[in-house]
Each structure stands twice: as C-alpha cells, then as structure tokens.
Protein backbone atom coordinates (compact mmCIF):
# COMPACT_ATOMS: atom_id res chain seq x y z
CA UNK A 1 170.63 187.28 -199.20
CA UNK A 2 169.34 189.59 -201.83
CA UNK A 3 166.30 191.75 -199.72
CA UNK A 4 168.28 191.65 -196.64
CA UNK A 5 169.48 195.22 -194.68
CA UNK A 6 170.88 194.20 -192.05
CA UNK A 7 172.30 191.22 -189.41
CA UNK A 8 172.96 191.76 -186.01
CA UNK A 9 174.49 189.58 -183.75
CA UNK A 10 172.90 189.33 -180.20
CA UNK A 11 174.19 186.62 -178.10
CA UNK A 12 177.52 184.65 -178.25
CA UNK A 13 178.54 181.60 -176.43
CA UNK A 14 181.55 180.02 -177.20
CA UNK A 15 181.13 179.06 -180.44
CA UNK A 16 177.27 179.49 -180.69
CA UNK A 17 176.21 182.33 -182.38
CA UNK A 18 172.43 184.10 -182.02
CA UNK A 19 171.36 187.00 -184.65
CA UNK A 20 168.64 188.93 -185.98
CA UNK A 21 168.25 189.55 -189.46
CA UNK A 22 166.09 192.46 -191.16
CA UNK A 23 164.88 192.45 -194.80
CA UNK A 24 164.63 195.46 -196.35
CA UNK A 25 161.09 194.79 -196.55
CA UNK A 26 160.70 194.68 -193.16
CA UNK A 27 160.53 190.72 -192.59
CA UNK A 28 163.05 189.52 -189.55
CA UNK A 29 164.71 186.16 -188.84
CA UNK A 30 166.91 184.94 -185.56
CA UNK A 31 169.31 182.75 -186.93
CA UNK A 32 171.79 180.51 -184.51
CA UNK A 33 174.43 178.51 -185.71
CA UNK A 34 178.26 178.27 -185.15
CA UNK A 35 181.09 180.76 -185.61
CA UNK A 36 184.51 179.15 -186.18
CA UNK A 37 188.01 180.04 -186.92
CA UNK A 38 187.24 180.43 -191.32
CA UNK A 39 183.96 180.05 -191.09
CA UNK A 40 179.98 180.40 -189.76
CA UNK A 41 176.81 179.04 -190.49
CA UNK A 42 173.32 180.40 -189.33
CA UNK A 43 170.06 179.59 -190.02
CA UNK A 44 166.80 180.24 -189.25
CA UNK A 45 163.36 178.09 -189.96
CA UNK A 46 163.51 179.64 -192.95
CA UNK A 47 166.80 180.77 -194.02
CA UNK A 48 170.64 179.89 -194.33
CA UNK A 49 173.92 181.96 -194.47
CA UNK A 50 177.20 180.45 -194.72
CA UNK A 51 180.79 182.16 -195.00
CA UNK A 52 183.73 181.09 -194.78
CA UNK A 53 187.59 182.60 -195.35
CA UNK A 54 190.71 181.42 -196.18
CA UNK A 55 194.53 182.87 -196.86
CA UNK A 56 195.07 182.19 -200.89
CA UNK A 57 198.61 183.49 -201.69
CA UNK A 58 198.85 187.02 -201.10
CA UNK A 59 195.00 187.87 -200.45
CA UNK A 60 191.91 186.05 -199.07
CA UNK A 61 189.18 182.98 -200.89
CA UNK A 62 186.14 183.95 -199.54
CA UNK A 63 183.00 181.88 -199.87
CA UNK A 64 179.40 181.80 -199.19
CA UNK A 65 176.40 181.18 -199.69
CA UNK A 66 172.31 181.30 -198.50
CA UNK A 67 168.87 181.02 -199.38
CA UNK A 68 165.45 179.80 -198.64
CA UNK A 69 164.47 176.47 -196.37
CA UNK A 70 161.19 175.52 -197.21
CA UNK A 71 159.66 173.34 -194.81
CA UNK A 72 159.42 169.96 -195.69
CA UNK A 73 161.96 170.03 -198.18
CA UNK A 74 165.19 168.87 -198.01
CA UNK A 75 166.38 171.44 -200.79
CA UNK A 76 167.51 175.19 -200.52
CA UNK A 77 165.99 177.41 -202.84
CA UNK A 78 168.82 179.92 -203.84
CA UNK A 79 166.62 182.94 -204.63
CA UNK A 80 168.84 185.48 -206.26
CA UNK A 81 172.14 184.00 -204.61
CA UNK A 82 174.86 184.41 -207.44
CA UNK A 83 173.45 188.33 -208.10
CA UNK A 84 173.42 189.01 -204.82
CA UNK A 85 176.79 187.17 -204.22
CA UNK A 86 178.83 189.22 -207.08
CA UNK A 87 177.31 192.53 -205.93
CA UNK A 88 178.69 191.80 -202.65
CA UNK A 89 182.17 190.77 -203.65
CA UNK A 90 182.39 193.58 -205.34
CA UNK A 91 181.78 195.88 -203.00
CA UNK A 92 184.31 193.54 -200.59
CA UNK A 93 187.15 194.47 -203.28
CA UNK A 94 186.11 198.09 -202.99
CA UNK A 95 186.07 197.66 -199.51
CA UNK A 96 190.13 196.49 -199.75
C-alpha cells in the first residue's frame, strides 16, 4: 500500500490471521484474513493486501497486490499499487 508504515500482526489462530496497519499519515486499519502455506489475504472495511510465494527455478515468484474497498462497490480501487509494488520488489532484491 503506498502511505502505509507499518503492519503488525496481533492475534493468530490456526490459519486466521488479525493485524494492525499504520499509514504513515497516521490512519490505522485491523485487517483479518487467512495465512496459508504461499500465501495470505487481509482486509479490512476498507482495505486489501494479498501475497503470495512460490519456488520458480532457482529463486522465488512473488506476487501481490492491495488497495482501496469502497463501500458499496464491488471494485478495488488500486491507488498507487504498481509504484508502490516495484519500489517494494526492489528493495526485496536488495534485501537477497
């Protein structure tokens, strides 16, 4: 998510997940969702995060992505997704 600082999980239950999310600008979120072998999904009332992982050859595919629910709306508005997604693959690689 492009303004967020921070995620934090807090609870854990099998495969039930609870966390709290921080924006940089101060706005929070719990999210619950499901944490699986490859992948997790959270979400909030107003927000999504997915990730997932999977061997490819000698390294790792790694996908995700997030945005904004807006209530009554079955779409997801990806505000600043693909930025925010290359800024944090790279940092990934530089991570590796």
């Amino acid at each position: 998510m492009p303004d967020m600082r921070g995620l934090r999980v807090v609870r854990r239950d099998g495969v039930r997940v609870e966390a709290l999310a921080r924006s940089k600008y101060g706005m929070r979120a719990r999210l619950r969702g499901e944490q699986r072998p490859g992948w997790c999904w959270l979400q909030s009332r107003f927000l999504l995060l997915g990730v997932a992982a999977a061997p490819d050859g000698d390294g790792t595919r790694v996908a995700f992505t997030g945005g904004v629910r807006v209530p009554g709306r079955a779409a997801l508005v990806p505000l600043g997704v693909r930025r925010e997604g290359e800024r944090s693959l790279r940092r990934l690689r530089e991570l590796l």
